[in-house]
C-alpha atoms as a PDB file:
ATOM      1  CA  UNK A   1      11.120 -19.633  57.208  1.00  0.00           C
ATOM      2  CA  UNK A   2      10.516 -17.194  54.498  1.00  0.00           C
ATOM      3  CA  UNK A   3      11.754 -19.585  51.763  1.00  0.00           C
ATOM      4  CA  UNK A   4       9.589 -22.296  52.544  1.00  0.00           C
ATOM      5  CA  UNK A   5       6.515 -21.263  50.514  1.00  0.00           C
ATOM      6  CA  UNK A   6       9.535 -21.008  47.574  1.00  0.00           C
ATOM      7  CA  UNK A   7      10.389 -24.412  48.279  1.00  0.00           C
ATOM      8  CA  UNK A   8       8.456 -27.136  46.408  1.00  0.00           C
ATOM      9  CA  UNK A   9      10.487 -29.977  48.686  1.00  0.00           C
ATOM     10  CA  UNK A  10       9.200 -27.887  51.754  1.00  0.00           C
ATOM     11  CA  UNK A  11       5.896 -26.938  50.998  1.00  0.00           C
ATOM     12  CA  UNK A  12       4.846 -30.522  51.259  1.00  0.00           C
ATOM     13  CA  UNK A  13       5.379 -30.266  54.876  1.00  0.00           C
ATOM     14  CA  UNK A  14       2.540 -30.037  56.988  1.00  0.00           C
ATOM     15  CA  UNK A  15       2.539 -26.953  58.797  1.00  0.00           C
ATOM     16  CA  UNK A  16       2.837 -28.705  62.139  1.00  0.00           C
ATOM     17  CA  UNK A  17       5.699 -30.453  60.927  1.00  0.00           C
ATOM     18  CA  UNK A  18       7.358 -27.816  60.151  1.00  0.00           C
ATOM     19  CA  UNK A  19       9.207 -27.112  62.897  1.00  0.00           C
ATOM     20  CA  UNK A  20      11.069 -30.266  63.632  1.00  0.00           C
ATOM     21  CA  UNK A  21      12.102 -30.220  60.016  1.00  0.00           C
ATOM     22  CA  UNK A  22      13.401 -27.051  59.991  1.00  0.00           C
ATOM     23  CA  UNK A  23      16.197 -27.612  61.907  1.00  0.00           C
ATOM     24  CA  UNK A  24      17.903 -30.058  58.930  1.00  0.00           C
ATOM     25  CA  UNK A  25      17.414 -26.453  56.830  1.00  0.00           C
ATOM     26  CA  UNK A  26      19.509 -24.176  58.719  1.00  0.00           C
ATOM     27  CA  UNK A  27      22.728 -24.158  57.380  1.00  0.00           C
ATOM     28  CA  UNK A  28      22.676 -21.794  54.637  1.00  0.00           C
ATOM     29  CA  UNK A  29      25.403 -19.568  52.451  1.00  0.00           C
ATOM     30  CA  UNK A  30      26.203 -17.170  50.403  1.00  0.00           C
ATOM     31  CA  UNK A  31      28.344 -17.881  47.458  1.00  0.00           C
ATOM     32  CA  UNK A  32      29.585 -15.543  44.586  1.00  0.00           C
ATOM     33  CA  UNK A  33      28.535 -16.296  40.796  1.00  0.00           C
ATOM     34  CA  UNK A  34      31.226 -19.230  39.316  1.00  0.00           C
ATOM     35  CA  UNK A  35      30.928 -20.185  42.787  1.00  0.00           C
ATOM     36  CA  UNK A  36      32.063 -24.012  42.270  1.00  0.00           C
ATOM     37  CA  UNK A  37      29.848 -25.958  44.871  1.00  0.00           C
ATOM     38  CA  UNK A  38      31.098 -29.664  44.644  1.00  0.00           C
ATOM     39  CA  UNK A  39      33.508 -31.596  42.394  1.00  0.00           C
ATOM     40  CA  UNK A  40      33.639 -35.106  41.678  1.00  0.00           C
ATOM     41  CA  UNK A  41      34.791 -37.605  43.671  1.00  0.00           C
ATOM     42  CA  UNK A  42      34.355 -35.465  46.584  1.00  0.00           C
ATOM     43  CA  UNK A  43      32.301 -37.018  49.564  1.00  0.00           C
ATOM     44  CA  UNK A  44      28.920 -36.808  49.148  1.00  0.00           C
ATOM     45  CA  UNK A  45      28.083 -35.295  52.402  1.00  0.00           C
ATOM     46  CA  UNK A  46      24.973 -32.463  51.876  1.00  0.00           C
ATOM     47  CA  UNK A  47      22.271 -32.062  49.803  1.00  0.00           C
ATOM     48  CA  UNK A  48      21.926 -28.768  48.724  1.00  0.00           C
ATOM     49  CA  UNK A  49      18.266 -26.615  48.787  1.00  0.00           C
ATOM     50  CA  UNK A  50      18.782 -23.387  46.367  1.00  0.00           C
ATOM     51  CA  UNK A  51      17.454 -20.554  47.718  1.00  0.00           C
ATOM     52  CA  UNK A  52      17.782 -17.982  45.695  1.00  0.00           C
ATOM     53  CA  UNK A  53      20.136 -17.816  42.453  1.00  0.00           C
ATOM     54  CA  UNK A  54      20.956 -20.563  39.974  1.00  0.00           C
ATOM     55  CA  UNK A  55      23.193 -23.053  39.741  1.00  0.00           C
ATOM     56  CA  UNK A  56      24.447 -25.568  36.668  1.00  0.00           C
ATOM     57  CA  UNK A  57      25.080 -29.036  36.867  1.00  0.00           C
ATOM     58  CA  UNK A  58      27.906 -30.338  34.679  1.00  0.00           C
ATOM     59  CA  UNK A  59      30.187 -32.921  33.677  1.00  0.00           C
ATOM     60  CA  UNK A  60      33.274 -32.460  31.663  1.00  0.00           C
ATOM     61  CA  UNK A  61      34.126 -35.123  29.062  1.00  0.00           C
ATOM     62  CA  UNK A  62      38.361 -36.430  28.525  1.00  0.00           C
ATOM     63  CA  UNK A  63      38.893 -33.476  26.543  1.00  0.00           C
ATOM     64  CA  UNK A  64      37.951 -30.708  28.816  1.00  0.00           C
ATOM     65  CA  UNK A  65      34.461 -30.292  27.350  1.00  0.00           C
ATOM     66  CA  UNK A  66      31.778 -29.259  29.749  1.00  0.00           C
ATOM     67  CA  UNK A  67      28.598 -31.094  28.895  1.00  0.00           C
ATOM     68  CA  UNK A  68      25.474 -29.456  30.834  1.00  0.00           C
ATOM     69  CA  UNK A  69      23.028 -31.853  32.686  1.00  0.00           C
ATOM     70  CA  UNK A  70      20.798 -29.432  34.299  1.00  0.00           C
ATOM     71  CA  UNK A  71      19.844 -25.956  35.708  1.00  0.00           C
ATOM     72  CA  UNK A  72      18.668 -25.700  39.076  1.00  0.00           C
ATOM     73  CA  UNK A  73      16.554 -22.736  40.019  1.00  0.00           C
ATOM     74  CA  UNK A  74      15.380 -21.100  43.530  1.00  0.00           C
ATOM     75  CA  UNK A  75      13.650 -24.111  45.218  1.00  0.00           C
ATOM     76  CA  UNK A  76      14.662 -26.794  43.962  1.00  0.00           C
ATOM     77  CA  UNK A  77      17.339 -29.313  45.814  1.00  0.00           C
ATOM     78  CA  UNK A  78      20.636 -30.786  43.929  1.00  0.00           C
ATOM     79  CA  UNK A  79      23.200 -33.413  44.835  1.00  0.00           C
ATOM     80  CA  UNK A  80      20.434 -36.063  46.315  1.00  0.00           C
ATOM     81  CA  UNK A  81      21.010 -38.355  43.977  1.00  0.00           C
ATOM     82  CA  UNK A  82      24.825 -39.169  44.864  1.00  0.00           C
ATOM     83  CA  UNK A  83      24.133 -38.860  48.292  1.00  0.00           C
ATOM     84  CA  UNK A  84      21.587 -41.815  48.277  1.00  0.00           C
ATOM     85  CA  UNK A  85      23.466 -43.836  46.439  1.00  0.00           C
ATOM     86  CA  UNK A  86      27.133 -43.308  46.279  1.00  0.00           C
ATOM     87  CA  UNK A  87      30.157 -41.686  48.517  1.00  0.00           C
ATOM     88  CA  UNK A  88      30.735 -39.121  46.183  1.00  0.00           C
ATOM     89  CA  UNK A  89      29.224 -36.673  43.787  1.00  0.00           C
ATOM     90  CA  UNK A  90      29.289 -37.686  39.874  1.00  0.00           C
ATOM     91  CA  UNK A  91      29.092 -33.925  38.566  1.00  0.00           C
ATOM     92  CA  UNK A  92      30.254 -30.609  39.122  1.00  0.00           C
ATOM     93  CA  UNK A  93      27.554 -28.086  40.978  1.00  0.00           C
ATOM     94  CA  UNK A  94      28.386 -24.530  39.819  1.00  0.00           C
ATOM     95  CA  UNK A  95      26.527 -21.043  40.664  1.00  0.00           C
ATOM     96  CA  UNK A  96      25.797 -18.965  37.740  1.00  0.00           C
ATOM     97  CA  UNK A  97      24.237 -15.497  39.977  1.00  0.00           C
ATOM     98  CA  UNK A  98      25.446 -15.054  43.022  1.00  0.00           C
ATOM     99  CA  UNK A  99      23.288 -17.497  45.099  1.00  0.00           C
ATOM    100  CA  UNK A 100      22.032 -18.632  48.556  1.00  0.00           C
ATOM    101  CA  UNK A 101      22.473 -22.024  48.952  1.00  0.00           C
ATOM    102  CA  UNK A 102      21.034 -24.271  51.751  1.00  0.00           C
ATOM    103  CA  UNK A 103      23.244 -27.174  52.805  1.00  0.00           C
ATOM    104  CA  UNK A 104      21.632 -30.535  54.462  1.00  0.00           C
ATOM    105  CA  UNK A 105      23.880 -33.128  56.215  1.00  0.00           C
ATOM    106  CA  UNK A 106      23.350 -36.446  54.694  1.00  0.00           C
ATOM    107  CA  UNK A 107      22.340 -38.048  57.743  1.00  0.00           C
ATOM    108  CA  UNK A 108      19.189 -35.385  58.354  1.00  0.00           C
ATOM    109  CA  UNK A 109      18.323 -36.108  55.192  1.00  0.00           C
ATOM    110  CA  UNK A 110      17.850 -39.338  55.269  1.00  0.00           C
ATOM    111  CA  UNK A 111      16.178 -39.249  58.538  1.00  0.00           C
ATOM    112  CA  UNK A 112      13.558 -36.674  56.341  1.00  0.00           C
ATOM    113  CA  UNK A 113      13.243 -39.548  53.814  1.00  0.00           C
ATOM    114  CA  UNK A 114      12.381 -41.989  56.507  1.00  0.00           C
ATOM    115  CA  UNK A 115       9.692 -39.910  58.437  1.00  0.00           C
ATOM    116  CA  UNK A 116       7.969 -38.542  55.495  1.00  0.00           C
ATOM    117  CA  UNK A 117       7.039 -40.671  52.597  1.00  0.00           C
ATOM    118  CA  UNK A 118       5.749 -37.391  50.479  1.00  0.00           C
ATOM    119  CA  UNK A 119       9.314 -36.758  50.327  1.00  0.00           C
ATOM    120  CA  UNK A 120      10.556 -39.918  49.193  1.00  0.00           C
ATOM    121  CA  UNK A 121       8.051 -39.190  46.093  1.00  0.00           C
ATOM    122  CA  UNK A 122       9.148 -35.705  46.013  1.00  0.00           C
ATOM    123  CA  UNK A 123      12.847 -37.272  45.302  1.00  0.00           C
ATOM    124  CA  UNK A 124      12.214 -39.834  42.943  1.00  0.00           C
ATOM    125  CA  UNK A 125      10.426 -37.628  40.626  1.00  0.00           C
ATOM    126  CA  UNK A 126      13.106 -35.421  41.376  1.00  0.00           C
ATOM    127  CA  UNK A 127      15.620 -37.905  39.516  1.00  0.00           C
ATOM    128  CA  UNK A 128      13.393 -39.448  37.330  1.00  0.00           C
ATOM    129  CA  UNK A 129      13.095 -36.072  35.400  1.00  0.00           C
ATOM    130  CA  UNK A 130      16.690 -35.212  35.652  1.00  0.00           C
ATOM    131  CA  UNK A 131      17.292 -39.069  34.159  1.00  0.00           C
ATOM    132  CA  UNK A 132      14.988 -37.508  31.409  1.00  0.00           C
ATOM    133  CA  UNK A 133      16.725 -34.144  31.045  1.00  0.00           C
ATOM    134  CA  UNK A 134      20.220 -36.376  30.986  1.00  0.00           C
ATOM    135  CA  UNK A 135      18.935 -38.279  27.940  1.00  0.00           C
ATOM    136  CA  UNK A 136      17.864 -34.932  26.279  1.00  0.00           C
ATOM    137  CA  UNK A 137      20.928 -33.390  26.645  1.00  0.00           C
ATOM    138  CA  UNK A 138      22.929 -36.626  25.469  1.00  0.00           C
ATOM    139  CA  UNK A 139      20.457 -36.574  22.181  1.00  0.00           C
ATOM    140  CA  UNK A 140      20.731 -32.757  21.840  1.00  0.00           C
ATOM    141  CA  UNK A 141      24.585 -32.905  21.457  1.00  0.00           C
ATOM    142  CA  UNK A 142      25.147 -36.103  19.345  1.00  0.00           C
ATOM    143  CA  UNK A 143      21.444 -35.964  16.868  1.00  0.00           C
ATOM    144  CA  UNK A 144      21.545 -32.465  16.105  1.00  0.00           C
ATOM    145  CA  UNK A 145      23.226 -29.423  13.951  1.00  0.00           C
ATOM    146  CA  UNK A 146      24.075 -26.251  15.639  1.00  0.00           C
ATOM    147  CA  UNK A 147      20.651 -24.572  15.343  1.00  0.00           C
ATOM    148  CA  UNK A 148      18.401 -27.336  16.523  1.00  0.00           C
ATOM    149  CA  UNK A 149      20.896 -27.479  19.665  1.00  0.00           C
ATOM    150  CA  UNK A 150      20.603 -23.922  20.594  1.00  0.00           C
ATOM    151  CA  UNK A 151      16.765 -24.106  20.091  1.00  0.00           C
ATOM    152  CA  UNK A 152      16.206 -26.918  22.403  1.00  0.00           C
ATOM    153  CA  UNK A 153      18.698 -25.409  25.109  1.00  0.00           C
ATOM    154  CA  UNK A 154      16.589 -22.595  24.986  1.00  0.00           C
ATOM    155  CA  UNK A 155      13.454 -24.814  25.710  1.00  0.00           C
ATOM    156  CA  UNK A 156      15.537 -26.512  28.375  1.00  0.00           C
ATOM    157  CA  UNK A 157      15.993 -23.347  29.634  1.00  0.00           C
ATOM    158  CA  UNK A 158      12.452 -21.899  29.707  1.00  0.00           C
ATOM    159  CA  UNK A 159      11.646 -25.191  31.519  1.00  0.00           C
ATOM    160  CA  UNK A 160      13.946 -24.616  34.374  1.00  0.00           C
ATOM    161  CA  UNK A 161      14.901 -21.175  34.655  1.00  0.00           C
ATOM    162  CA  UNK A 162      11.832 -19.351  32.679  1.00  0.00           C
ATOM    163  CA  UNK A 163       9.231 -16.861  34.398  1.00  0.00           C
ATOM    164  CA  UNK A 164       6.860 -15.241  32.411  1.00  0.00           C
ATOM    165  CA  UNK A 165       6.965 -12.260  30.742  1.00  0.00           C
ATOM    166  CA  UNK A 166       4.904  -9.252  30.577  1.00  0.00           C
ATOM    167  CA  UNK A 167       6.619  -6.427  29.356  1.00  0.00           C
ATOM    168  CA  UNK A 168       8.485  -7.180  25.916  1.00  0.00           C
ATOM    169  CA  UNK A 169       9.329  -4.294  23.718  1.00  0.00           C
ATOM    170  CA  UNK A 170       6.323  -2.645  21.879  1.00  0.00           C
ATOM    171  CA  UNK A 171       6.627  -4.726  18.555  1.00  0.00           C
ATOM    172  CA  UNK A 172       5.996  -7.621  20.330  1.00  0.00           C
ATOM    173  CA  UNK A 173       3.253  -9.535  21.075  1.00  0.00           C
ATOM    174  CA  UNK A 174       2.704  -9.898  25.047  1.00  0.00           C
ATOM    175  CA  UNK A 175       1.624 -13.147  24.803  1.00  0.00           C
ATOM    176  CA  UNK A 176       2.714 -16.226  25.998  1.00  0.00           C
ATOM    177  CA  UNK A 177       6.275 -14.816  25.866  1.00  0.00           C
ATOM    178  CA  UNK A 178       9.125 -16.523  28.420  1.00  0.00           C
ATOM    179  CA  UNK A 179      11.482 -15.030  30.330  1.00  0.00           C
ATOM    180  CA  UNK A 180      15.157 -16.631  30.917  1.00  0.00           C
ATOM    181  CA  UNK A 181      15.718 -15.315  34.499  1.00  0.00           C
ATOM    182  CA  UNK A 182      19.519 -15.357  34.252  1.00  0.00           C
ATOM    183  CA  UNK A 183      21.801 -12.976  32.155  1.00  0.00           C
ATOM    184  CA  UNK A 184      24.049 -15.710  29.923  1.00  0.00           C
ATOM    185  CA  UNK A 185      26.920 -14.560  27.721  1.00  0.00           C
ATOM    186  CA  UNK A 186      26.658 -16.391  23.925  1.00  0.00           C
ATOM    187  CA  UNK A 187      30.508 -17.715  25.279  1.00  0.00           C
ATOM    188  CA  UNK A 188      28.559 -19.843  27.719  1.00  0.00           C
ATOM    189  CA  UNK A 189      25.439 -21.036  25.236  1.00  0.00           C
ATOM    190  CA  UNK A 190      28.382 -21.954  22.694  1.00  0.00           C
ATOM    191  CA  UNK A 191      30.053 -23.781  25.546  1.00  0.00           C
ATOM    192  CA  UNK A 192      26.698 -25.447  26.671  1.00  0.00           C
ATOM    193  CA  UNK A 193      26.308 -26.990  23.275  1.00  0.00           C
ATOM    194  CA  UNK A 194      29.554 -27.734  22.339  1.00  0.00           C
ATOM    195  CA  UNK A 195      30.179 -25.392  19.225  1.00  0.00           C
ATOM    196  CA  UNK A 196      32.055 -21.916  18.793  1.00  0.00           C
ATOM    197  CA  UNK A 197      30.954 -18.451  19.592  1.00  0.00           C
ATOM    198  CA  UNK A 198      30.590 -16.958  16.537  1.00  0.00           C
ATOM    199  CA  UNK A 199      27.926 -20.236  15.537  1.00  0.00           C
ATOM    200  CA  UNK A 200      25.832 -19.598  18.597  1.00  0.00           C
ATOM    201  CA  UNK A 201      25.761 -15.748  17.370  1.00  0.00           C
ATOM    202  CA  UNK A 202      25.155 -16.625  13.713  1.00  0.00           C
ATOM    203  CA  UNK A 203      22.246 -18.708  14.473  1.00  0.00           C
ATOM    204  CA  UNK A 204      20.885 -16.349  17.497  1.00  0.00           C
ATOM    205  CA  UNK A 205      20.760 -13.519  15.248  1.00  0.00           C
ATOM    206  CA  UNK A 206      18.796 -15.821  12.512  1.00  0.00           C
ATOM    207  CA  UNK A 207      16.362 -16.979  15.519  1.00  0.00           C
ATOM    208  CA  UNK A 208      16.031 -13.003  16.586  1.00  0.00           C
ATOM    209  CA  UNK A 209      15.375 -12.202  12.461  1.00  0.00           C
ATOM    210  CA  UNK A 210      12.660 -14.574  12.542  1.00  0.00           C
ATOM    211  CA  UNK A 211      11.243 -13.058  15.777  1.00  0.00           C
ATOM    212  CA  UNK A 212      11.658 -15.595  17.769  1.00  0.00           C
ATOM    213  CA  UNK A 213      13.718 -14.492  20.082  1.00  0.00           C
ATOM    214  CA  UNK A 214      14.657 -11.162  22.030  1.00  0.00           C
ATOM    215  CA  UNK A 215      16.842  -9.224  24.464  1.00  0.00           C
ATOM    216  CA  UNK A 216      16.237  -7.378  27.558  1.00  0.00           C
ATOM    217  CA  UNK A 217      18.564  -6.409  30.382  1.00  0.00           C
ATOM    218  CA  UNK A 218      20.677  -9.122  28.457  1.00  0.00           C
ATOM    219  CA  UNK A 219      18.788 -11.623  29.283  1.00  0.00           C
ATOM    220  CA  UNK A 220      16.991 -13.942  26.255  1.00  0.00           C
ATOM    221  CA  UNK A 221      12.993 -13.261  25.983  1.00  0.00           C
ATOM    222  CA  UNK A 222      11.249 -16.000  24.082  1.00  0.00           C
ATOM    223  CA  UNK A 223       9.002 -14.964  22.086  1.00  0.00           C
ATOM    224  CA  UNK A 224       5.392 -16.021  21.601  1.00  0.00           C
ATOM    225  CA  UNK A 225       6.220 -17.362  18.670  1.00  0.00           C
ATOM    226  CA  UNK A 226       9.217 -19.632  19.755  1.00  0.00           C
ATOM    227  CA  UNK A 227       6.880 -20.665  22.680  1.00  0.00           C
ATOM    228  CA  UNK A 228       3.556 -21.831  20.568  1.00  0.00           C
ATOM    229  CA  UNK A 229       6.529 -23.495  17.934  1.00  0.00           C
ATOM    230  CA  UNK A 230       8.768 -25.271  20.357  1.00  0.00           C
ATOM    231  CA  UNK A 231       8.019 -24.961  23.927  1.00  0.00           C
ATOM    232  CA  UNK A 232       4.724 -26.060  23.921  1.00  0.00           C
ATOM    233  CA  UNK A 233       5.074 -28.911  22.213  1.00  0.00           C
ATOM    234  CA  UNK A 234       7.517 -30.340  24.946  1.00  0.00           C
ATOM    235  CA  UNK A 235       5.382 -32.370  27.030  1.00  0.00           C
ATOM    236  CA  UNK A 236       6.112 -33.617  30.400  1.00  0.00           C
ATOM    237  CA  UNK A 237       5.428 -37.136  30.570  1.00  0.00           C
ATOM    238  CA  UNK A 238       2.907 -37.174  33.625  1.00  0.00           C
ATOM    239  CA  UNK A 239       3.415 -38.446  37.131  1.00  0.00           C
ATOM    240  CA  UNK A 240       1.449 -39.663  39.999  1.00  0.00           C
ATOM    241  CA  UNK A 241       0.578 -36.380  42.319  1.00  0.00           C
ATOM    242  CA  UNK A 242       2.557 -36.353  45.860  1.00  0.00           C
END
C-alpha cells in the first residue's frame, strides 16, 4: 500500500475501493539496472506499474539502432497499450536503475478497465501522450542537427524523469532549475539520438559554457536558464480532467 499515493493510476481509486483492487497489484519484483523487461513479439501478458526506478522504452531499427520512445518513471504503468490491442509487445521495456516493478495479469486488468471508467480515461491519456512523445521523437531524429537533438532529449527528459532542484552549485541561480533523476553516461545520450560520443560531448560542453546546463552526482541539472529557454515553452496540449 505504500506506493499507492506514488501511483497516479492508483490514486484515482476511491479509498473504499481500494482493497478489491489491490489484489491485481501484488505481484511485484526486483530487477537489476539493464534489466530487459519484455521483447517484441513476446506475449503480451502484464502490464507493468513502476514502482520505484526507471525504465526506457525502445525500438531498434534494421540496422541495430535503438530509437527511444519513452521514459517511464516511479508511478507510471507501461506495456498497456499492446496488451489492449495486440498479442504481443511492439517495443523493448528496459530498466535503467535498478527498479521495482509491479506486474498485472492482462485479464485483472481488463477487469479494472471494465469496473472503473476513471481508469479507462487514465489509459487513454496515457497513450495519447505517448502517441505524442512517439511523433516527437520521430521529428527529433529526422528534422534536426546534433545540438537541437540533444536539447530536446533533455526537455524530454525533464518532462518524464525531472524533479526539481534546490541545491545547484553556488554560481548558480536556484531558480527554476530541473533535476534529471537518473545518472546517464554521454554513451547512452549519443545512443538515444543517434550520433557519436564525442558529438554528444562536444555539444554538452558548449550547452554547459553557455550555462545551461550542469553536473551533480553525475547526473544533468538544467539550469534556469535552459528551463525559461526551452522547457517552458513545451506546452502540453490540454486534456479533459479524470
Amino acid at each position: 500500500m505504500w506506493f499507492v499515493g506514488k501511483s497516479e493510476l492508483l490514486s484515482l481509486i476511491q479509498r473504499h475501493c481500494l482493497d478489491e483492487v489491490m489484489p491485481a497489484f501484488s505481484d511485484h519484483r526486483t530487477l537489476r539496472k539493464n534489466t530487459v523487461v519484455y521483447r517484441p513479439d513476446e506475449s503480451s501478458e502484464h502490464v507493468y506499474l513502476l514502482k520505484s526506478g526507471s525504465v526506457r522504452l525502445y525500438r531498434l531499427t534494421e540496422d541495430g539502432q535503438e530509437i527511444t520512445l519513452a521514459f517511464v518513471k516511479a508511478g507510471m504503468i507501461f506495456g498497456d497499450g499492446d496488451v489492449l490491442n495486440q498479442a504481443s509487445y511492439s517495443h523493448h521495456a528496459q530498466t535503467l536503475a535498478p527498479s521495482m516493478v509491479c506486474y498485472i495479469r492482462k485479464a485483472d486488468f481488463k477487469d479494472l478497465l471494465t469496473r472503473y471508467d476513471v481508469i479507462n480515461q487514465f489509459v487513454l491519456r496515457n497513450h495519447y501522450l505517448r502517441w505524442q512523445e512517439a511523433q516527437q521523437v520521430i521529428e527529433n531524429l529526422s528534422l534536426h542537427d546534433v545540438k537541437k537533438r540533444l536539447v530536446n532529449l533533455l526537455v524530454m527528459f525533464a518532462g518524464q524523469v525531472g524533479t526539481p532542484c534546490d541545491h545547484l552549485s553556488d554560481q548558480l541561480d536556484q531558480g527554476d532549475a530541473i533535476l534529471i533523476d537518473l545518472p546517464i553516461a554521454q554513451d547512452k545520450l549519443a545512443e538515444f539520438i543517434g550520433t557519436s560520443r564525442e558529438s554528444v560531448n562536444r555539444h554538452f560542453s558548449d550547452l554547459k559554457a553557455e550555462g545551461l546546463v550542469d553536473m551533480r552526482e553525475r547526473k544533468i541539472v538544467l539550469t534556469p536558464a535552459f528551463v525559461a529557454r526551452y522547457v517552458n515553452k513545451v506546452q502540453t496540449p490540454a486534456l479533459a480532467p479524470l
